[in-house]
N, C-alpha and C. Protein backbone atom coordinates (compact mmCIF):
# COMPACT_ATOMS: atom_id res chain seq x y z
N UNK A 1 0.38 -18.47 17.64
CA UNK A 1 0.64 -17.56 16.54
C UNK A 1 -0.44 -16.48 16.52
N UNK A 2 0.24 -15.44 16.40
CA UNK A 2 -0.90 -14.29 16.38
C UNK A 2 -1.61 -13.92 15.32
N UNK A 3 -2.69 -13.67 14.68
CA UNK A 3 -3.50 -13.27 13.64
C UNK A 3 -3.64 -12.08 14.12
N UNK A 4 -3.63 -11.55 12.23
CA UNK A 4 -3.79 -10.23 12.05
C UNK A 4 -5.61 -9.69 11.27
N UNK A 5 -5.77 -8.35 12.62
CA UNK A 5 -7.65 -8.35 12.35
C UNK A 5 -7.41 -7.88 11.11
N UNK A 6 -8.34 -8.31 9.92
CA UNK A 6 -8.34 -7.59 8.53
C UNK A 6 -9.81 -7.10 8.43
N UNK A 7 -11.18 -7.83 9.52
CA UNK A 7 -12.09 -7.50 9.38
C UNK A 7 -12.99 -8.28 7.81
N UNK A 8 -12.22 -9.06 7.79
CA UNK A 8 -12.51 -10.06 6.73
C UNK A 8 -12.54 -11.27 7.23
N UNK A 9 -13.53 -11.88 6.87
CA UNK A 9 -14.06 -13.99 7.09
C UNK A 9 -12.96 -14.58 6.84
N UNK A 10 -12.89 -15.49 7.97
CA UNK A 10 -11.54 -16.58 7.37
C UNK A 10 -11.74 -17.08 6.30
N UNK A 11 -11.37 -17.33 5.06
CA UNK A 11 -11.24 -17.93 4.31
C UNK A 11 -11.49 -17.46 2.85
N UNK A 12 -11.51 -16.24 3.34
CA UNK A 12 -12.46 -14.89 2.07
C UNK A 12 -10.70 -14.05 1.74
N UNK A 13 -10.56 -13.70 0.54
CA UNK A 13 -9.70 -13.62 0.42
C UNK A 13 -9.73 -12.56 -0.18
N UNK A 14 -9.24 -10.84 0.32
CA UNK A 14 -9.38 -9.52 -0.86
C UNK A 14 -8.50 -9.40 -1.54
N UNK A 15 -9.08 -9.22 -2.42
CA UNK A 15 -8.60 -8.52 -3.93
C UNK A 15 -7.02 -8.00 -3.22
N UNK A 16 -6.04 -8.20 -4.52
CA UNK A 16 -4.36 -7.59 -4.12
C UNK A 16 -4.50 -6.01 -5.18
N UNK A 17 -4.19 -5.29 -5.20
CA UNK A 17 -4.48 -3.97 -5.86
C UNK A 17 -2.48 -3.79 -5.83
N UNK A 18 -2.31 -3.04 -6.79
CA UNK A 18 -0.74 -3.10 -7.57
C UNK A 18 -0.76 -1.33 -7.91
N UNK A 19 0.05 -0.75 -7.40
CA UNK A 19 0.21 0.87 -7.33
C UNK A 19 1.37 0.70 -8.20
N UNK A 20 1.83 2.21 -9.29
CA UNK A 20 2.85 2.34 -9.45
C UNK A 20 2.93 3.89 -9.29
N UNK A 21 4.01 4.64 -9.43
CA UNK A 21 3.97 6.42 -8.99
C UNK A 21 5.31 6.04 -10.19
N UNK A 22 5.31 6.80 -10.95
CA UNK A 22 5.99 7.05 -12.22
C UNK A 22 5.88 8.58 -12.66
N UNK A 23 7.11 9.11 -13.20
CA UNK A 23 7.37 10.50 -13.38
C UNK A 23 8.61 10.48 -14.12
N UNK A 24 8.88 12.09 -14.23
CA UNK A 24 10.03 12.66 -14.42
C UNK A 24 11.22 12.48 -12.91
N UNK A 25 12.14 12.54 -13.53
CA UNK A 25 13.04 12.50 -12.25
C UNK A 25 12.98 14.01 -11.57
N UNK A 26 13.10 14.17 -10.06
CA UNK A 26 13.17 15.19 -9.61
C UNK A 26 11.32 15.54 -9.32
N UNK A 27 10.65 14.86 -9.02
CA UNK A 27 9.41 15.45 -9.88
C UNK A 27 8.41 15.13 -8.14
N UNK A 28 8.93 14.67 -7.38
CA UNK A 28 8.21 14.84 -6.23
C UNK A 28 7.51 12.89 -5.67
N UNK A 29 8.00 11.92 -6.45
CA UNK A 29 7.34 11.07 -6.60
C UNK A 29 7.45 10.23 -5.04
N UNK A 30 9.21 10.43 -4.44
CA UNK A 30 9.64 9.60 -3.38
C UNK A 30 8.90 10.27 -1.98
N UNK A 31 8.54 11.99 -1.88
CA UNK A 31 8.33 12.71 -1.13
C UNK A 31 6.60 11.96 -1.77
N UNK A 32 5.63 11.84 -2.37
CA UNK A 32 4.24 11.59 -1.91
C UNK A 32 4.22 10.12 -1.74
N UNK A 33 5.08 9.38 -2.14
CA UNK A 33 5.24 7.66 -1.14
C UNK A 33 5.05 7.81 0.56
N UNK A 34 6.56 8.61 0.70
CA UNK A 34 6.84 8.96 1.99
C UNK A 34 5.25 9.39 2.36
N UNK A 35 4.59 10.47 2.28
CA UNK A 35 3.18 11.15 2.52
C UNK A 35 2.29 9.84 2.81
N UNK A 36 2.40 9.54 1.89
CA UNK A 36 1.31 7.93 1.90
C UNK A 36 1.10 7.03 2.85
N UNK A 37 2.50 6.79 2.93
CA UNK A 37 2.82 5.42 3.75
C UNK A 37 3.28 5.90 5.48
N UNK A 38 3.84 7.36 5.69
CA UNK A 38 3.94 7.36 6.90
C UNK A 38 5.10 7.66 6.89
N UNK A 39 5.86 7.12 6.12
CA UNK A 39 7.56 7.29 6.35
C UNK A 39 8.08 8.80 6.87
């Protein structure tokens, strides 16, 4: 099974962090996801 490098100690566990992008509709929110993530 392959492991993934995180550059973190086995057994050390980082913090989960929770995003939301909320707006008006029409307002640019899906186009700076896309920006973000690569899409």
């Amino acid at each position: 099974m392959a492991r993934e490098r995180t550059g973190v100690a086995p057994g050390v566990q980082r913090p989960r962090v929770t995003v939301a992008l909320a707006g008006n509709p029409n307002s640019g929110k899906t186009t700076l996801f896309n920006a973000l993530t690569g899409s």
